[in-house]
N, C-alpha and C. Protein backbone atom coordinates (compact mmCIF):
# COMPACT_ATOMS: atom_id res chain seq x y z
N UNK A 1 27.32 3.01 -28.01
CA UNK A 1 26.01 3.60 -28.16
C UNK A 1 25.10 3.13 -27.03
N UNK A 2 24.35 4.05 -26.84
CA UNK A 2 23.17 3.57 -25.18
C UNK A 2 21.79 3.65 -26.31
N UNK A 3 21.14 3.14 -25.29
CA UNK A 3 19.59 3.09 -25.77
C UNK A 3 19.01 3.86 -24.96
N UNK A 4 18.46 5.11 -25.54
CA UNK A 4 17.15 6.11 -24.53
C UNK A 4 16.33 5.11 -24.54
N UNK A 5 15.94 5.41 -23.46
CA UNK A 5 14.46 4.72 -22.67
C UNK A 5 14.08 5.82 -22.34
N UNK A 6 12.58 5.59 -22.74
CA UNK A 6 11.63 6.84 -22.86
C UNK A 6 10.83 6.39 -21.12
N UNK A 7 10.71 7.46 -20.89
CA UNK A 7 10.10 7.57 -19.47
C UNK A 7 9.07 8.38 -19.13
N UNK A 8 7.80 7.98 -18.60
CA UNK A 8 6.47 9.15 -18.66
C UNK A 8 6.47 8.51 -17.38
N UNK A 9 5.40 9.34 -16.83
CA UNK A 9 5.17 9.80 -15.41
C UNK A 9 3.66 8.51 -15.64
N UNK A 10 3.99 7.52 -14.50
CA UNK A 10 2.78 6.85 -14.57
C UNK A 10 1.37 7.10 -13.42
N UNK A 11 2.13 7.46 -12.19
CA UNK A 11 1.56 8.26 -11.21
C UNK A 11 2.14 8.93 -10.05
N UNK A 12 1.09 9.83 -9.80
CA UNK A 12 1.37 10.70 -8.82
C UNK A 12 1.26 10.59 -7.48
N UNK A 13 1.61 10.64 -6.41
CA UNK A 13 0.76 10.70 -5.22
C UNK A 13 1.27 12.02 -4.60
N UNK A 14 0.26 12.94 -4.19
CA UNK A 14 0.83 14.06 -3.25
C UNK A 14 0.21 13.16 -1.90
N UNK A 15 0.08 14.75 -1.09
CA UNK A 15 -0.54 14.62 0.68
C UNK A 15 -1.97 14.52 0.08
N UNK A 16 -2.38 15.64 -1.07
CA UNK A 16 -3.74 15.85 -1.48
C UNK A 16 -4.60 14.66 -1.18
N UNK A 17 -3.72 13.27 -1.73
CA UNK A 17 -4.24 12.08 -2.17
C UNK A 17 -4.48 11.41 -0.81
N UNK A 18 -3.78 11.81 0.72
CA UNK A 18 -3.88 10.71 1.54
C UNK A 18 -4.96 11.88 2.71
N UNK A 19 -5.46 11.30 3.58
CA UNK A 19 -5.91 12.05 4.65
C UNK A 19 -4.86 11.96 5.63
N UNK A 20 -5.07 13.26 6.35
CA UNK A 20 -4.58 13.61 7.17
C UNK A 20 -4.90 13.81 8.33
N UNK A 21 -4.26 13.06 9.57
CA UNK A 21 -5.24 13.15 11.04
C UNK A 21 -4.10 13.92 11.87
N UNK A 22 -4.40 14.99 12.69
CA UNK A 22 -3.41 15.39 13.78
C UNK A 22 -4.04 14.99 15.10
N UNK A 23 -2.69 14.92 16.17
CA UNK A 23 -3.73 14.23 16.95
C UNK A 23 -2.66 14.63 18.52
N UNK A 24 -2.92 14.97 19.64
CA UNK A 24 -2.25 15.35 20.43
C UNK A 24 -0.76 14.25 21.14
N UNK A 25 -0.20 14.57 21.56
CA UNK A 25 1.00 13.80 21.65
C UNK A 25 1.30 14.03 23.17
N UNK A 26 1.23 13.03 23.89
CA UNK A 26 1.69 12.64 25.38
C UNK A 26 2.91 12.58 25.54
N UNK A 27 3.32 12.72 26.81
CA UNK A 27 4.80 12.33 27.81
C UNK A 27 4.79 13.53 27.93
N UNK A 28 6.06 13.74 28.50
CA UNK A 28 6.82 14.40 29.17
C UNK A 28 7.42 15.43 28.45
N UNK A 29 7.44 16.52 28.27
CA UNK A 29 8.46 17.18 27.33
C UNK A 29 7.43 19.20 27.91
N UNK A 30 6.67 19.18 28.34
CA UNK A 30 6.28 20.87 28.69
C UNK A 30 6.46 21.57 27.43
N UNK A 31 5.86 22.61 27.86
CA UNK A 31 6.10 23.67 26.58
C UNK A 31 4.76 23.69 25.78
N UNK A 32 3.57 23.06 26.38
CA UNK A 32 2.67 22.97 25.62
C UNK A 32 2.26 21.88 24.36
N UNK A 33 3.20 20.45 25.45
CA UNK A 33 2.92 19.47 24.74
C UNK A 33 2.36 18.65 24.56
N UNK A 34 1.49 18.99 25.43
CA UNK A 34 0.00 17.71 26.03
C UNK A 34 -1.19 18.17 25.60
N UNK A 35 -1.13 19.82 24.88
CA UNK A 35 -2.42 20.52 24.61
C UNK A 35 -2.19 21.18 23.18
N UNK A 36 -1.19 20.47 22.41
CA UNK A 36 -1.47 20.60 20.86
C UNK A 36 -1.41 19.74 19.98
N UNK A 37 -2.31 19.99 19.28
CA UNK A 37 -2.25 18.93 18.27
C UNK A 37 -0.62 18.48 16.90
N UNK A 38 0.38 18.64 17.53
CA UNK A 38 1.36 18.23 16.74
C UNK A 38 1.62 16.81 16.44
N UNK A 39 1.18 16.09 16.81
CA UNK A 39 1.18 14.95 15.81
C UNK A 39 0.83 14.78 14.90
N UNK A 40 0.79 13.65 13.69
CA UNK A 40 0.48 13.46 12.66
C UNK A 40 0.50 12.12 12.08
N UNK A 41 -0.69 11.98 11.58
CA UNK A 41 -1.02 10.64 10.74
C UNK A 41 -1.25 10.89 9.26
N UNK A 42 -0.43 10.25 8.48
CA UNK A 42 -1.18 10.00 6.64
C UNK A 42 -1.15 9.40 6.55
N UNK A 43 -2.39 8.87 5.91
CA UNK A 43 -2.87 7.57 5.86
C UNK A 43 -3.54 7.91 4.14
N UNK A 44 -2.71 6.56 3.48
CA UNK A 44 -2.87 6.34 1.93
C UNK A 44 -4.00 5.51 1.24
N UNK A 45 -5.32 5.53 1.50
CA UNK A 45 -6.77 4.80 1.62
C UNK A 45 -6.46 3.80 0.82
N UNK A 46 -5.98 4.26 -0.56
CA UNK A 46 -6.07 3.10 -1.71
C UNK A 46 -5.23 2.18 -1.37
N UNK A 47 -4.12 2.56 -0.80
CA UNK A 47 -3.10 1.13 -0.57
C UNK A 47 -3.38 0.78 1.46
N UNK A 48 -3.60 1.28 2.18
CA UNK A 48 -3.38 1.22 3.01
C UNK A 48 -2.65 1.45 3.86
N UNK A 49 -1.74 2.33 3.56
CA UNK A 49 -0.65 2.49 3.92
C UNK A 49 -0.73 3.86 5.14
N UNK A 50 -0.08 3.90 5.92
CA UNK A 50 0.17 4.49 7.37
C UNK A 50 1.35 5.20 7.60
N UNK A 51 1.46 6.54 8.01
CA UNK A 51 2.82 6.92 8.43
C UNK A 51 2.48 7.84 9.27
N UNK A 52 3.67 8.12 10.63
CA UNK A 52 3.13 8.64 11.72
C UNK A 52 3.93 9.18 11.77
N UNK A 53 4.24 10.69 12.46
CA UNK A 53 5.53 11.30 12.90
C UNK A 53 4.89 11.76 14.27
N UNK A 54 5.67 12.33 15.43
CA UNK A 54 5.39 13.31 16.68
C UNK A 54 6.51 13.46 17.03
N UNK A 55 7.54 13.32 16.43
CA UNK A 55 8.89 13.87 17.31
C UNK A 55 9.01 15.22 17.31
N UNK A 56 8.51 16.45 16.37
CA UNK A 56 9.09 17.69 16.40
C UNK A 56 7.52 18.41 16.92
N UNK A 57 8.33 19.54 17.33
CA UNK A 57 6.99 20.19 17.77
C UNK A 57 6.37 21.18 16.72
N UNK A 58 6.81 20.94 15.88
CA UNK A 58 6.05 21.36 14.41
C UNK A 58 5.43 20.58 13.86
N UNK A 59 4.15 20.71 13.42
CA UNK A 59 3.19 20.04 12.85
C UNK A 59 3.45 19.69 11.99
N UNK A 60 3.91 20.83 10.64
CA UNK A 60 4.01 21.12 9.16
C UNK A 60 5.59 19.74 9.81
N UNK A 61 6.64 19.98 10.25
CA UNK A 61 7.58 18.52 10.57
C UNK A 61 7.51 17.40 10.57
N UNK A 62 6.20 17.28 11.21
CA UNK A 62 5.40 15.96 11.39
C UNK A 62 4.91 15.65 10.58
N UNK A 63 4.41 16.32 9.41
CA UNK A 63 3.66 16.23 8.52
C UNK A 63 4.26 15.35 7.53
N UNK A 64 5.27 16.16 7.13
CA UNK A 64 6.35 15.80 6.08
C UNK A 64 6.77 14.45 6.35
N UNK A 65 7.56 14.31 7.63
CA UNK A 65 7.75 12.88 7.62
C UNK A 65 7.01 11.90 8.09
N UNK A 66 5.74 11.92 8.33
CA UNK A 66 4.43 10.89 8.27
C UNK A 66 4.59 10.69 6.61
N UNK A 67 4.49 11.56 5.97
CA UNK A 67 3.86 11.30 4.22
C UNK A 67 5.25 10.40 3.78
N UNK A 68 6.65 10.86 4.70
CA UNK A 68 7.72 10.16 3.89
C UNK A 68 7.68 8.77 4.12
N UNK A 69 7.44 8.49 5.53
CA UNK A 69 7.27 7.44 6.41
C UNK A 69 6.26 6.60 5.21
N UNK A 70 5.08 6.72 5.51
CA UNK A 70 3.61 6.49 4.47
C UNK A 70 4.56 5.81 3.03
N UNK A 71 5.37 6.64 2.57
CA UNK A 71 5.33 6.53 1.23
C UNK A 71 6.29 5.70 1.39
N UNK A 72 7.51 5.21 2.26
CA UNK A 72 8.35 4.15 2.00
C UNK A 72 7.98 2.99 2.75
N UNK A 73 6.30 2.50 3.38
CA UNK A 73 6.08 1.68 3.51
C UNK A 73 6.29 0.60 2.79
N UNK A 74 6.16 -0.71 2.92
CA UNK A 74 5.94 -2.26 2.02
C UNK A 74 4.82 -1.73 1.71
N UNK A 75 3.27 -1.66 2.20
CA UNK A 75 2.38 -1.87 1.79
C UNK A 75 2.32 -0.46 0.54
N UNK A 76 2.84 0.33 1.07
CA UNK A 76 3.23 1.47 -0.47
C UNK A 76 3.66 0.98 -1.53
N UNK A 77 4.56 0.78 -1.22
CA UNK A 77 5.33 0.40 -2.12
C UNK A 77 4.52 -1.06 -3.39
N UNK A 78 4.23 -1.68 -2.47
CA UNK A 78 3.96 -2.69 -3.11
C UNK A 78 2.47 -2.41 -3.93
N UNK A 79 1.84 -1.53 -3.32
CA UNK A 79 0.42 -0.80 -4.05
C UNK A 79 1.43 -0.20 -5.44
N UNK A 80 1.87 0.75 -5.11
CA UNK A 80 2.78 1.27 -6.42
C UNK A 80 3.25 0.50 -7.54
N UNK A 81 3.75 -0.61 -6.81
CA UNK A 81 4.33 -1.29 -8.37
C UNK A 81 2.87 -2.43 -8.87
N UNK A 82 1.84 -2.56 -8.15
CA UNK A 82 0.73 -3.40 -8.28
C UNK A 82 0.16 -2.34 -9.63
N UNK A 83 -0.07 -0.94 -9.21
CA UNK A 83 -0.69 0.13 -9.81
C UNK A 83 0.21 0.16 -11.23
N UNK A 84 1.50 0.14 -11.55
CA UNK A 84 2.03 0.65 -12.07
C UNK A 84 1.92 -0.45 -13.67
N UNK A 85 1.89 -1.35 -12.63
CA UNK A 85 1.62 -2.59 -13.84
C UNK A 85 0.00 -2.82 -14.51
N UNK A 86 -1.15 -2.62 -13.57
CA UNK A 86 -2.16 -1.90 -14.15
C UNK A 86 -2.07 -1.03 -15.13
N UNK A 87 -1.52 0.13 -15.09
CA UNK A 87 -1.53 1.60 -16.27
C UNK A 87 -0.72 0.69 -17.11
N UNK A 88 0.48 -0.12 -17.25
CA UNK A 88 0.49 -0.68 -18.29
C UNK A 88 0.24 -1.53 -19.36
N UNK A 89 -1.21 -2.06 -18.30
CA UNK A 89 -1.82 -3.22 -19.43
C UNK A 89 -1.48 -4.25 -18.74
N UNK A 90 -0.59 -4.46 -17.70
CA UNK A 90 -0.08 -5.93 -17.35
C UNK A 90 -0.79 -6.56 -16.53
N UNK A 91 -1.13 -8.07 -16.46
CA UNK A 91 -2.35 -8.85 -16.03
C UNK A 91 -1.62 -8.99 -14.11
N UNK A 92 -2.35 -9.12 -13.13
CA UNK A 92 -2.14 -8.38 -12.12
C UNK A 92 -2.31 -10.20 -11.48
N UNK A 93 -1.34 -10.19 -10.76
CA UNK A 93 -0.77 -11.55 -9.57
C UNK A 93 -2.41 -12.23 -9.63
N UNK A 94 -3.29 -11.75 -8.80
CA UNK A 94 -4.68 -12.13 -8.60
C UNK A 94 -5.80 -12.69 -10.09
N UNK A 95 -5.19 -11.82 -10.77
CA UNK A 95 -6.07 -12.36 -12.01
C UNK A 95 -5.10 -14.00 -12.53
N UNK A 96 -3.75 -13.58 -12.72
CA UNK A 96 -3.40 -14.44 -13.24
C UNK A 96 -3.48 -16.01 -12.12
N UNK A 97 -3.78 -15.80 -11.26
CA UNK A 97 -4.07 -16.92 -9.95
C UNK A 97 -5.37 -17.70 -10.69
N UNK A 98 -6.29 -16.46 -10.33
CA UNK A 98 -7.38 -17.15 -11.11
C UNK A 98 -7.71 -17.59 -12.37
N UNK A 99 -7.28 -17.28 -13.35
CA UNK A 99 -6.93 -17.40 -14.54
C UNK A 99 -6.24 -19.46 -14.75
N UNK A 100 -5.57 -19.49 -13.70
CA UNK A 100 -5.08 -20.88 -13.28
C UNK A 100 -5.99 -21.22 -12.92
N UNK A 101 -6.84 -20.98 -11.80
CA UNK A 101 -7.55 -21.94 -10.80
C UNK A 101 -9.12 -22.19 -11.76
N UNK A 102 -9.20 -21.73 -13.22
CA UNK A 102 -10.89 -22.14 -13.56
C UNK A 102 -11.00 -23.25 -13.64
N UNK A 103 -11.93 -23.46 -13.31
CA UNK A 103 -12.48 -25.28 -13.24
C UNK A 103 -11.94 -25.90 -14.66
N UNK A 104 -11.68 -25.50 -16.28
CA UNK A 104 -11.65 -26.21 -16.80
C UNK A 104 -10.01 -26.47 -16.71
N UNK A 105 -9.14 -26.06 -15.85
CA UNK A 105 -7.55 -26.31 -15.79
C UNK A 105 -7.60 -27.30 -14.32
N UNK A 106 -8.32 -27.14 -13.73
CA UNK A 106 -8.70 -28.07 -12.45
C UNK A 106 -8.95 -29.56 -12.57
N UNK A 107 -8.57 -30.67 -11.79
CA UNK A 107 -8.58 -31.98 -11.77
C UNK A 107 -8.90 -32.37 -10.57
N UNK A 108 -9.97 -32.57 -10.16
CA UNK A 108 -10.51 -32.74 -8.58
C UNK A 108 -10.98 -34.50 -8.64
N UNK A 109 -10.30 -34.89 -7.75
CA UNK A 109 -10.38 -36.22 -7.36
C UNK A 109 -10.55 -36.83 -6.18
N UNK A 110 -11.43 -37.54 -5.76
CA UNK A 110 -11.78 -38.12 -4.26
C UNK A 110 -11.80 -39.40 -4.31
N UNK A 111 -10.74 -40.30 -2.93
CA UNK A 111 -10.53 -41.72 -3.05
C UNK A 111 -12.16 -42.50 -2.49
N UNK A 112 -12.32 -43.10 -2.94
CA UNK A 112 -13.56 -43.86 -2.38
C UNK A 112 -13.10 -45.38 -1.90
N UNK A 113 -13.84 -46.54 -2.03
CA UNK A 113 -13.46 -47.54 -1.78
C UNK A 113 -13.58 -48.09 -3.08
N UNK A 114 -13.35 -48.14 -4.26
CA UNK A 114 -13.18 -48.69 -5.38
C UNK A 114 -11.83 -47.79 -5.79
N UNK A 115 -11.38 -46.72 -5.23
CA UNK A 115 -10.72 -46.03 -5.54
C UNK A 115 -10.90 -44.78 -5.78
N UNK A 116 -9.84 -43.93 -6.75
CA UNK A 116 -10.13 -42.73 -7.19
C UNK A 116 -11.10 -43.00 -7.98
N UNK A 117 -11.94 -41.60 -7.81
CA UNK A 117 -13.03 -41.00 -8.56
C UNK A 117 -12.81 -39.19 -9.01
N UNK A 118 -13.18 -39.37 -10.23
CA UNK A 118 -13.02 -37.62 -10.75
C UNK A 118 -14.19 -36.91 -10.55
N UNK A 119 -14.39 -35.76 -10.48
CA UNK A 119 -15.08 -35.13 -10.20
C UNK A 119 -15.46 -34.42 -11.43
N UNK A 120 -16.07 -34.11 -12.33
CA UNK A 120 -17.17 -33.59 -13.27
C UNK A 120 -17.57 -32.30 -13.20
């Protein structure tokens, strides 16, 4: 016997979600490649994340694999599973840091010349 595991969609990201910059593409190659805008940048605001394409001389080409690029970043990736644990309620690396570091879990001590002294 297996166990279903139930699975819902926690989020989405299209292109919708990232901006999009085109931007002209240098070297060598003619054909009208120094005077169109076929390059491409998506850029993912919330995570930071970056993906660039200019190899094809199709835009809509470039497009696609900037967003694929973008989306199999580290910094993607790692926004994704940061996010993912958010929508589930789960307490997030940074909280639980701080959550450690409040002064009343803290023990601060400075040597003097009589010795250690605690801090209050």
């Amino acid at each position: 016997m297996s166990k279903s595991i139930e699975r819902r969609l926690l989020l989405s990201v299209t292109i919708d979600n990232c901006v999009t910059q085109a931007f002209t593409v240098g070297g060598p190659g003619g054909g009208g490649k120094d005077t169109s805008n076929t390059g491409v940048r998506v850029i993912h605001e919330p995570s930071g994340a970056v993906g660039r394409a200019q190899e094809s001389r199709s835009q809509l080409t470039n497009k696609q694999k900037a967003f694929y690029r973008m989306a199999s970043s580290d910094k993607f990736v790692a926004w994704v599973k940061q996010e993912a644990a958010r929508q589930q309620g789960q307490v997030s690396i940074d909280a639980k840091v701080e959550a450690e570091l409040a002064r009343d879990k803290l023990k601060v001590e400075y040597r003097t010349a009589k010795g250690w002294e605690t801090v209050e």
